[in-house]
N, C-alpha and C. Protein backbone atom coordinates (compact mmCIF):
# COMPACT_ATOMS: atom_id res chain seq x y z
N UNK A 1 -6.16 -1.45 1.25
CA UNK A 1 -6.56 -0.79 2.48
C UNK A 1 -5.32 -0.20 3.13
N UNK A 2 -5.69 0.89 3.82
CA UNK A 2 -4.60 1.52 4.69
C UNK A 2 -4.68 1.08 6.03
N UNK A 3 -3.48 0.97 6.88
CA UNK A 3 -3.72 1.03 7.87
C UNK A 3 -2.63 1.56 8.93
N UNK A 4 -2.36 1.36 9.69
CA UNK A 4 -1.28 2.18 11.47
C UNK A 4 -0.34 0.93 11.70
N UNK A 5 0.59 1.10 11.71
CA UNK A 5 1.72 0.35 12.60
C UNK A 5 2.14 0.67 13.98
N UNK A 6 2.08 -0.76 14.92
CA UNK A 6 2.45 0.00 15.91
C UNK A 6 3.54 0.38 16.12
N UNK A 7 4.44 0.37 15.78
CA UNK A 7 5.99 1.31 15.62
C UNK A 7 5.81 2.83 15.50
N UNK A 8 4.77 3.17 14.62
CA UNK A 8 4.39 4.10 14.24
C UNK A 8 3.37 4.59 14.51
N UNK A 9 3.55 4.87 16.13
CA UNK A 9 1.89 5.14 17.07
C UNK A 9 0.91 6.53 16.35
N UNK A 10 1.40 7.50 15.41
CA UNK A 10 1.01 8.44 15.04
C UNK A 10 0.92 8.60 13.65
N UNK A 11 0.91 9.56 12.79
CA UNK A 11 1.01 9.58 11.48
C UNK A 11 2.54 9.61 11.36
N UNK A 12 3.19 9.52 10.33
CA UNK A 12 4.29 9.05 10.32
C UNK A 12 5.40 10.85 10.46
N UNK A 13 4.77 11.96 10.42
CA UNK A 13 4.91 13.25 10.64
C UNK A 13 5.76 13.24 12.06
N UNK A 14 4.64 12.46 12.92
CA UNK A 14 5.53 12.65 14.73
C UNK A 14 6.71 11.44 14.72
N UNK A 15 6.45 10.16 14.06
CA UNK A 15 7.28 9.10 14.55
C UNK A 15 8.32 8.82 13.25
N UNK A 16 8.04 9.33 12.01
CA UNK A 16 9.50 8.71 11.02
C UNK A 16 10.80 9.56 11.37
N UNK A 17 11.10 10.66 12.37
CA UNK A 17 11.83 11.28 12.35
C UNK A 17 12.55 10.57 13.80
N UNK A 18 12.39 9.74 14.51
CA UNK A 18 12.96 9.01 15.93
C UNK A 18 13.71 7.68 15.35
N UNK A 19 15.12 7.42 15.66
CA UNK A 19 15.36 6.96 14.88
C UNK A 19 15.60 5.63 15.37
N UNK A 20 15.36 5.09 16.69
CA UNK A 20 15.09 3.86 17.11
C UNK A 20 13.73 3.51 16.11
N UNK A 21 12.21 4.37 16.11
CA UNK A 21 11.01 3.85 15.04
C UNK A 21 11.48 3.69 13.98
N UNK A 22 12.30 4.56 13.01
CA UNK A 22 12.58 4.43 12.08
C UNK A 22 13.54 3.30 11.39
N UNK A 23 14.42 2.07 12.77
CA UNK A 23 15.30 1.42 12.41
C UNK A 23 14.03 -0.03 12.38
N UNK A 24 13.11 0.23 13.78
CA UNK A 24 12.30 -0.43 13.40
C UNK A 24 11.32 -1.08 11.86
N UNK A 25 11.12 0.24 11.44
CA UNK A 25 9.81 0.16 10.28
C UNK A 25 11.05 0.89 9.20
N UNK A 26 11.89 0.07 8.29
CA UNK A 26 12.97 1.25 7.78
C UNK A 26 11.99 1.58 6.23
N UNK A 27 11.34 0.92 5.75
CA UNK A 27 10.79 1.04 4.72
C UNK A 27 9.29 0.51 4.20
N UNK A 28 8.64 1.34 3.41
CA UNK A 28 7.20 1.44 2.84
C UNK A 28 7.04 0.14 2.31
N UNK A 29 6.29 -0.25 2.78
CA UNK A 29 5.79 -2.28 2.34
C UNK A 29 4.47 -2.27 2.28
N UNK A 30 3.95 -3.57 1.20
CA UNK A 30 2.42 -3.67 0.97
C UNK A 30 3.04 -4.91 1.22
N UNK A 31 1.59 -5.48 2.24
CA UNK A 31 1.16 -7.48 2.78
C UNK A 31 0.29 -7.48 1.39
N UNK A 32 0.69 -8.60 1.15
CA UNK A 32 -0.29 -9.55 0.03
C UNK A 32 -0.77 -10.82 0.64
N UNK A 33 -1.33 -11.50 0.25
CA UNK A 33 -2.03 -12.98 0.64
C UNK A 33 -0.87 -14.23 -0.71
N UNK A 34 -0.55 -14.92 -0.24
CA UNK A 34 0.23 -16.14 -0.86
C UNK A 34 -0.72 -16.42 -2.27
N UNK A 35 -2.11 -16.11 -2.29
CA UNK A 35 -2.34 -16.29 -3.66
C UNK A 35 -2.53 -15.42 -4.56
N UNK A 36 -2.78 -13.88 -3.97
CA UNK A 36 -2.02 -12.78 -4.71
C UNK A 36 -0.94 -12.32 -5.19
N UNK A 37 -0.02 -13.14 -4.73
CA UNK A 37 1.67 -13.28 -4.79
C UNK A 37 1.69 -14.34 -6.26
N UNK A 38 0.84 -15.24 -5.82
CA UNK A 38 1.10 -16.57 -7.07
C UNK A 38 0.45 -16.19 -8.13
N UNK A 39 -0.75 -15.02 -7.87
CA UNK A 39 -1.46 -15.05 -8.96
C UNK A 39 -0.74 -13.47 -9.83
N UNK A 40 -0.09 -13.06 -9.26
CA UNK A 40 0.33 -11.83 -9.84
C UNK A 40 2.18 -11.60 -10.12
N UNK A 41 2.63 -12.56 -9.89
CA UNK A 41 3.81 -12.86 -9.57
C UNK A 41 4.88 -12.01 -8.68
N UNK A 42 3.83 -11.96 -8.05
CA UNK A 42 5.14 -10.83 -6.96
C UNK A 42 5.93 -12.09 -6.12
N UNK A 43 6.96 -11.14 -5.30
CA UNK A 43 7.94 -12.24 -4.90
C UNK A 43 7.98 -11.58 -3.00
N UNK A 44 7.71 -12.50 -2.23
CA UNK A 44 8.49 -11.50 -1.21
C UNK A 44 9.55 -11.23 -1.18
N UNK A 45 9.95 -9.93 -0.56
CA UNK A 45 11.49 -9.47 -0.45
C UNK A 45 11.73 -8.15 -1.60
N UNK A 46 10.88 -8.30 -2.81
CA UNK A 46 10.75 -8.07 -4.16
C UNK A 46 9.79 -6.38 -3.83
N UNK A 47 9.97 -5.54 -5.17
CA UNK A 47 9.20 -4.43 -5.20
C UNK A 47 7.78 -4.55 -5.85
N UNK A 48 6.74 -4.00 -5.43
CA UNK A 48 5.53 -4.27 -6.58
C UNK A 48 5.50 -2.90 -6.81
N UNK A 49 4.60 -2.44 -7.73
CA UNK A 49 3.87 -0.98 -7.94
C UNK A 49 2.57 -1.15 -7.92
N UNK A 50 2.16 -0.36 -6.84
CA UNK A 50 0.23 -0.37 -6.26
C UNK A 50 -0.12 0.76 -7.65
N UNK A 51 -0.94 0.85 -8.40
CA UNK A 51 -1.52 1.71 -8.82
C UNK A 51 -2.87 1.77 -8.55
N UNK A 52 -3.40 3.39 -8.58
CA UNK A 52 -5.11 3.23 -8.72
C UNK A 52 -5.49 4.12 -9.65
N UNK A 53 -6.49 4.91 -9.86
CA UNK A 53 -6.60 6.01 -10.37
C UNK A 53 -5.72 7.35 -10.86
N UNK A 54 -5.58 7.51 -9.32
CA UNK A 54 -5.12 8.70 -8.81
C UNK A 54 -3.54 8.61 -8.82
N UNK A 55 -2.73 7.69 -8.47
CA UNK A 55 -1.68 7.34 -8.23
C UNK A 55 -0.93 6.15 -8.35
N UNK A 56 0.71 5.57 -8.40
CA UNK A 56 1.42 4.94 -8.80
C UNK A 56 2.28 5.02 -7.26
N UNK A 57 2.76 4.11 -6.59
CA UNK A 57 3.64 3.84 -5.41
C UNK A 57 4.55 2.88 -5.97
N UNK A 58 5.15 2.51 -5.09
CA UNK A 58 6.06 1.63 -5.31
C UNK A 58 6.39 1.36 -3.84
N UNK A 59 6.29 0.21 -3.44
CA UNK A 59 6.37 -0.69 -2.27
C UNK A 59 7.47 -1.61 -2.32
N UNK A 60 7.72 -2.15 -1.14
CA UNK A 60 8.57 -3.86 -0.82
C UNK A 60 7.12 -4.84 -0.27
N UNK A 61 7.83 -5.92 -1.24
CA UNK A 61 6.55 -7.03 -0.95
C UNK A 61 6.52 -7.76 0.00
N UNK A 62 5.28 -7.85 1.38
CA UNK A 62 5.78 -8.62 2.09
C UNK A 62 4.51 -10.00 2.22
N UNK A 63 4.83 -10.97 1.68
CA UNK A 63 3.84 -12.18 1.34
C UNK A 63 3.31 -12.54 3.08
N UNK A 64 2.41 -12.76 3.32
CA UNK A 64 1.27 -13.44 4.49
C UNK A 64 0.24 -13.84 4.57
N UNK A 65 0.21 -14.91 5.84
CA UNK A 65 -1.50 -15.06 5.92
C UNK A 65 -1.96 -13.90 6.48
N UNK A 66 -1.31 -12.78 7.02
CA UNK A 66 -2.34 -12.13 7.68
C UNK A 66 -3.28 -11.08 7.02
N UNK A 67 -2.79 -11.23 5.25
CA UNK A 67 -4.47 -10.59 4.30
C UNK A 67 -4.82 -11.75 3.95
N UNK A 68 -5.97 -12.19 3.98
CA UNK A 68 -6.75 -12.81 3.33
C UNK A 68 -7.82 -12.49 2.42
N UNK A 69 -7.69 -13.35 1.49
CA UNK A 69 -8.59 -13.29 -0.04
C UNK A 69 -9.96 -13.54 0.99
N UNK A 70 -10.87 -13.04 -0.03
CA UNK A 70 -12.10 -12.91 0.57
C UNK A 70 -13.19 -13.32 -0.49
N UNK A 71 -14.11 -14.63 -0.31
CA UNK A 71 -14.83 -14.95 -1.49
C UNK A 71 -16.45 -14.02 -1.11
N UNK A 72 -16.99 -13.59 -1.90
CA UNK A 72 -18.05 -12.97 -2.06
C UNK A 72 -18.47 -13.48 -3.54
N UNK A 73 -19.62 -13.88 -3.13
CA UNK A 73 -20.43 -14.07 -4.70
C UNK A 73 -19.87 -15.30 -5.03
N UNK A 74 -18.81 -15.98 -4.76
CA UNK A 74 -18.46 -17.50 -5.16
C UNK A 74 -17.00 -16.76 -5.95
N UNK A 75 -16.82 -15.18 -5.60
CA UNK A 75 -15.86 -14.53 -6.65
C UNK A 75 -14.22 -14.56 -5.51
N UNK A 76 -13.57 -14.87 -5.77
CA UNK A 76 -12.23 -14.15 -4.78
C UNK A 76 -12.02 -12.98 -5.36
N UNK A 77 -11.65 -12.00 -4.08
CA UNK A 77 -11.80 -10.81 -4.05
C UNK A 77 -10.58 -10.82 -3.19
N UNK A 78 -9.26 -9.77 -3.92
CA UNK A 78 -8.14 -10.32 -3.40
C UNK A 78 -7.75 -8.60 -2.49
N UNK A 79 -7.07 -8.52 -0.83
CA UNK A 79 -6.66 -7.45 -0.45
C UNK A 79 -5.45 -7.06 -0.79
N UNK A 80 -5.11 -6.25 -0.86
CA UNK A 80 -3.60 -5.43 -0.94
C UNK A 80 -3.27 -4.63 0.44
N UNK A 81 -2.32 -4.57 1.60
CA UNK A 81 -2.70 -3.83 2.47
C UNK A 81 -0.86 -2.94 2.51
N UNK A 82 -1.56 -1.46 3.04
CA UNK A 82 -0.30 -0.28 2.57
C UNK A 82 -0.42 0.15 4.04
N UNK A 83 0.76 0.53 5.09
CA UNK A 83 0.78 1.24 6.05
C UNK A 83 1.01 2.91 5.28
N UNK A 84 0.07 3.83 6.08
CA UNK A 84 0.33 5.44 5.60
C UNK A 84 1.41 5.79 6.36
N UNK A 85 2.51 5.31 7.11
CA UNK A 85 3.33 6.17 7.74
C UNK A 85 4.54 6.77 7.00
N UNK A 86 4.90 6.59 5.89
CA UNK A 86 6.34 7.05 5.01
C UNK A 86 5.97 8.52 4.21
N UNK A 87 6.66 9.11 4.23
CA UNK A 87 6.74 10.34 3.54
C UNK A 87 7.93 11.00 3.09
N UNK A 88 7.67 12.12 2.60
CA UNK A 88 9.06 12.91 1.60
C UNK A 88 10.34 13.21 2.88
N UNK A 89 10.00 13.03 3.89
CA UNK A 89 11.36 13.78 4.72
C UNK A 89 11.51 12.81 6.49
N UNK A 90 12.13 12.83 6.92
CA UNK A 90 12.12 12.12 7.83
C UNK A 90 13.64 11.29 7.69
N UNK A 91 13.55 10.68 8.94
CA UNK A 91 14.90 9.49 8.94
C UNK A 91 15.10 8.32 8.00
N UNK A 92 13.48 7.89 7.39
CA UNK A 92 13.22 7.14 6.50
C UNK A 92 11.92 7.64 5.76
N UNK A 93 12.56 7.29 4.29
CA UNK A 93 11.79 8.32 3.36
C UNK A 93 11.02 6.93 2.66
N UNK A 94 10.08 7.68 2.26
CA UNK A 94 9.37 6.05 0.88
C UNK A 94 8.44 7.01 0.11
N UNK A 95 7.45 6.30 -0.72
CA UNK A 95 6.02 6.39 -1.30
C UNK A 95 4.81 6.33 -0.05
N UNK A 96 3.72 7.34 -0.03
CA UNK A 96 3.01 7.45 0.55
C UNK A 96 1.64 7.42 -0.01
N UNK A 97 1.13 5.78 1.03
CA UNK A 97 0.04 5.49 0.56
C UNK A 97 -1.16 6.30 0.09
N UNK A 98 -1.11 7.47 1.16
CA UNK A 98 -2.45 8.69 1.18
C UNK A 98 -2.37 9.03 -0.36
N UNK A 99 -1.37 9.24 -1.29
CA UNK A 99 -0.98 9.34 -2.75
C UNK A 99 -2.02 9.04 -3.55
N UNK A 100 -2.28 7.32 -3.29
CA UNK A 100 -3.05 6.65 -4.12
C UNK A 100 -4.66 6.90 -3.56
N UNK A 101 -4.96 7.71 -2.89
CA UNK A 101 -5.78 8.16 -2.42
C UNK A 101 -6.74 9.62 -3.10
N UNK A 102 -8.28 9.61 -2.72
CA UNK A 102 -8.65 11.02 -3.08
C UNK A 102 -8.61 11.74 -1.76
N UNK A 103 -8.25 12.99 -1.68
CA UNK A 103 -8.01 13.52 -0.35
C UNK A 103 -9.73 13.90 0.02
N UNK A 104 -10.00 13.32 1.03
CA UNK A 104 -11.25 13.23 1.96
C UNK A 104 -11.26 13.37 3.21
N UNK A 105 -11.11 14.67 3.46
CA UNK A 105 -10.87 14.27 5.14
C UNK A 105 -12.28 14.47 5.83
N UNK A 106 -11.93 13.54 7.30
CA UNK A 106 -13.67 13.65 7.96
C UNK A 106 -13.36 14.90 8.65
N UNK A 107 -14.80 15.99 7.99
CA UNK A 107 -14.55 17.17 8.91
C UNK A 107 -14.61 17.31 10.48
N UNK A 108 -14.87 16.46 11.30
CA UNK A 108 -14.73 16.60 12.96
C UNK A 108 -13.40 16.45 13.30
N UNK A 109 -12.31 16.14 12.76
CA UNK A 109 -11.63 15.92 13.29
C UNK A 109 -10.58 15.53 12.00
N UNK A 110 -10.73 15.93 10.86
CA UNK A 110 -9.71 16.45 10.10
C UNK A 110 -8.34 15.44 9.40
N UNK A 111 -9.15 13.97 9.66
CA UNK A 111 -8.40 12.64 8.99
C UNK A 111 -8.90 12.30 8.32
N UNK A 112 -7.94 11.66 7.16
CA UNK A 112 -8.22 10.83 5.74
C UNK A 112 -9.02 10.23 6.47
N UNK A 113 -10.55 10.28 5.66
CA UNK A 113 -11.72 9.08 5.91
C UNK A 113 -11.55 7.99 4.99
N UNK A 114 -10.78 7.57 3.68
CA UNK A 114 -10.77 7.08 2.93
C UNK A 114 -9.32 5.92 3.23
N UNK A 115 -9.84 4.64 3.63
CA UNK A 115 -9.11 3.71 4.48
C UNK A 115 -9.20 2.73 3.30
N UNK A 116 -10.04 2.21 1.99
CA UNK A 116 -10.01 1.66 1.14
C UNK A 116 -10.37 1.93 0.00
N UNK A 117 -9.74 1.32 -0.89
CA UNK A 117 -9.96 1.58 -2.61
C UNK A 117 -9.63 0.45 -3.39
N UNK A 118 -9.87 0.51 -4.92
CA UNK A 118 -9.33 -0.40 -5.70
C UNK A 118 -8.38 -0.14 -6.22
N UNK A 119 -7.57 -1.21 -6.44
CA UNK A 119 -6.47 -1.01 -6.89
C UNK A 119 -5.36 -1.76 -7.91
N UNK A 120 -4.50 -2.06 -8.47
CA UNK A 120 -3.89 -2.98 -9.08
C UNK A 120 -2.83 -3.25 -8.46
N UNK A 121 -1.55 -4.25 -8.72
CA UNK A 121 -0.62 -4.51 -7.86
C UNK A 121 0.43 -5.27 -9.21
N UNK A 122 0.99 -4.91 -9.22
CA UNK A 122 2.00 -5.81 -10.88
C UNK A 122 3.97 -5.74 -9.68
N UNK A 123 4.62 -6.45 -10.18
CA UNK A 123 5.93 -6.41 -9.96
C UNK A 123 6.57 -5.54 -10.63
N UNK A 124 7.43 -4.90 -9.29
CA UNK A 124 7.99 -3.90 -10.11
C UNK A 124 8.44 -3.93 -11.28
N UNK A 125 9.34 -4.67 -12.08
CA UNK A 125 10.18 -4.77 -12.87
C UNK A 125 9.26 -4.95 -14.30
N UNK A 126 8.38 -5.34 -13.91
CA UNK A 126 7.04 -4.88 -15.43
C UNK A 126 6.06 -3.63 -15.26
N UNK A 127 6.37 -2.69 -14.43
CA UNK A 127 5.49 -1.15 -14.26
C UNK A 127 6.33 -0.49 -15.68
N UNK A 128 5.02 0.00 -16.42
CA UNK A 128 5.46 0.81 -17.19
C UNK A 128 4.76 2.14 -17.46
N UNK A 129 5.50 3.11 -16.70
CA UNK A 129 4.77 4.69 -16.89
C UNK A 129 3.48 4.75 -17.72
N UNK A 130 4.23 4.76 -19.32
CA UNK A 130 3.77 5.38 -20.18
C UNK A 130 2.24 4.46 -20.40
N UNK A 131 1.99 3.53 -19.67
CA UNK A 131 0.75 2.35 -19.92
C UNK A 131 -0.03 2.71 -19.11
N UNK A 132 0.45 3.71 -17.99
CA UNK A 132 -0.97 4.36 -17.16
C UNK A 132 -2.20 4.44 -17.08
N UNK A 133 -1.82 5.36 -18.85
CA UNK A 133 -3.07 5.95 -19.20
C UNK A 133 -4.30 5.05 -19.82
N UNK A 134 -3.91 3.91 -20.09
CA UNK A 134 -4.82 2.90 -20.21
C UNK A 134 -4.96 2.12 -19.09
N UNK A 135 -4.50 2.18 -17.80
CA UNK A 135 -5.16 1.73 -16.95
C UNK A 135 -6.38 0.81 -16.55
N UNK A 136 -6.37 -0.64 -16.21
CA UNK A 136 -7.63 -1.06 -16.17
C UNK A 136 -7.51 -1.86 -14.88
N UNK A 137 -8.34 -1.78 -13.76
CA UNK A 137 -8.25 -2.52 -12.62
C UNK A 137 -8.27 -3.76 -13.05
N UNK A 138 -7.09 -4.95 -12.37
CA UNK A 138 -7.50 -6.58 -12.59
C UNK A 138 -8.63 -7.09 -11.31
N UNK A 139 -9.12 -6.55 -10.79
CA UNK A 139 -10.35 -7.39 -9.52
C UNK A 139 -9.66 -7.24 -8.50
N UNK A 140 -8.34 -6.30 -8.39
CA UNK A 140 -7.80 -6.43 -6.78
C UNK A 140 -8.26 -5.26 -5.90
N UNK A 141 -8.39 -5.71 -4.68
CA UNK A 141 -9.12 -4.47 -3.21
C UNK A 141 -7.33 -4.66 -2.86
C-alpha cells in the first residue's frame, strides 16, 4: 500500500525540494511487520526490492508493529507499506512507489486512485534482474 508522510504534507513535487523536509524524510523506505521481516529475511536498516508486475524499487527496510499481518480465511495475509513522496530530482532523490503502480488517475480531480497492489518483497542482496521475467507473487499485499 501507498501512503503520505507527514513531513511530506504534499506529493513529494512541492516538499522533496525544502531542505529542512528533506533532512527530515532523507530516504525512500518500505514498513514491514516483524513477521514479514522473519519470514522473508529482510533486516531493518537493510535494502529490500518491492517488485510487482509493472515494476522493481528498491527501498530501506524499516521493521514495525505499525503494519500488521492480517488473517483472512485462517490465511496470513502479509502488508508491505511504500510512502509515494521520492522522485528523480529534488534535495533527496530515491525509487518511486507510483512506479510499481498502473497509472490510474481518478478523473475529478486527477490523483493516483490506485493506493494498493500485490506485490513481492526479497532482500536486496538476492534481487536478480534477469529472474523478472518469471516472476511469481509469494502471498504478499
Amino acid at each position: 500500500m501507498t501512503y503520505r508522510l507527514t513531513e511530506h504534507h504534499t506529493a513529494g513535487g512541492m516538499s522533496r525540494f525544502l531542505p529542512h523536509l528533506a533532512e527530515l524524510q532523507p530516504e525512500f523506505f518500505t514498513e514491514v511487520s516483524p513477521e514479514l521481516a522473519a519470514e522473508r529475511g529482510l533486516v531493518h536498516g537493510e535494502n529490500a526490492i518491492i517488485t510487482t508486475p509493472r515494476a522493481s524499487v528498491q527501498a530501506r527496510v524499516l521493521v514495525t508493529r505499525r503494519i500488521k499481518p492480517l488473517i483472512i480465511d485462517g490465511k496470513t495475509i502479509h502488508q508491505v507499506g511504500v510512502p509515494y513522496h521520492w522522485g528523480y530530482s529534488g534535495s533527496v532523490k530515491g525509487d518511486i512507489a507510483n512506479d510499481l503502480l498502473a497509472i490510474s488517475q481518478e478523473p475529478n480531480v486527477r490523483i493516483m486512485e490506485t493506493k494498493a497492489l500485490i506485490c513481492d518483497i526479497s532482500p536486496a542482496k538476492e534481487w536478480q534482474p534477469e529472474a523478472l521475467g518469471n516472476w511469481q507473487p509469494a502471498g504478499v499485499l
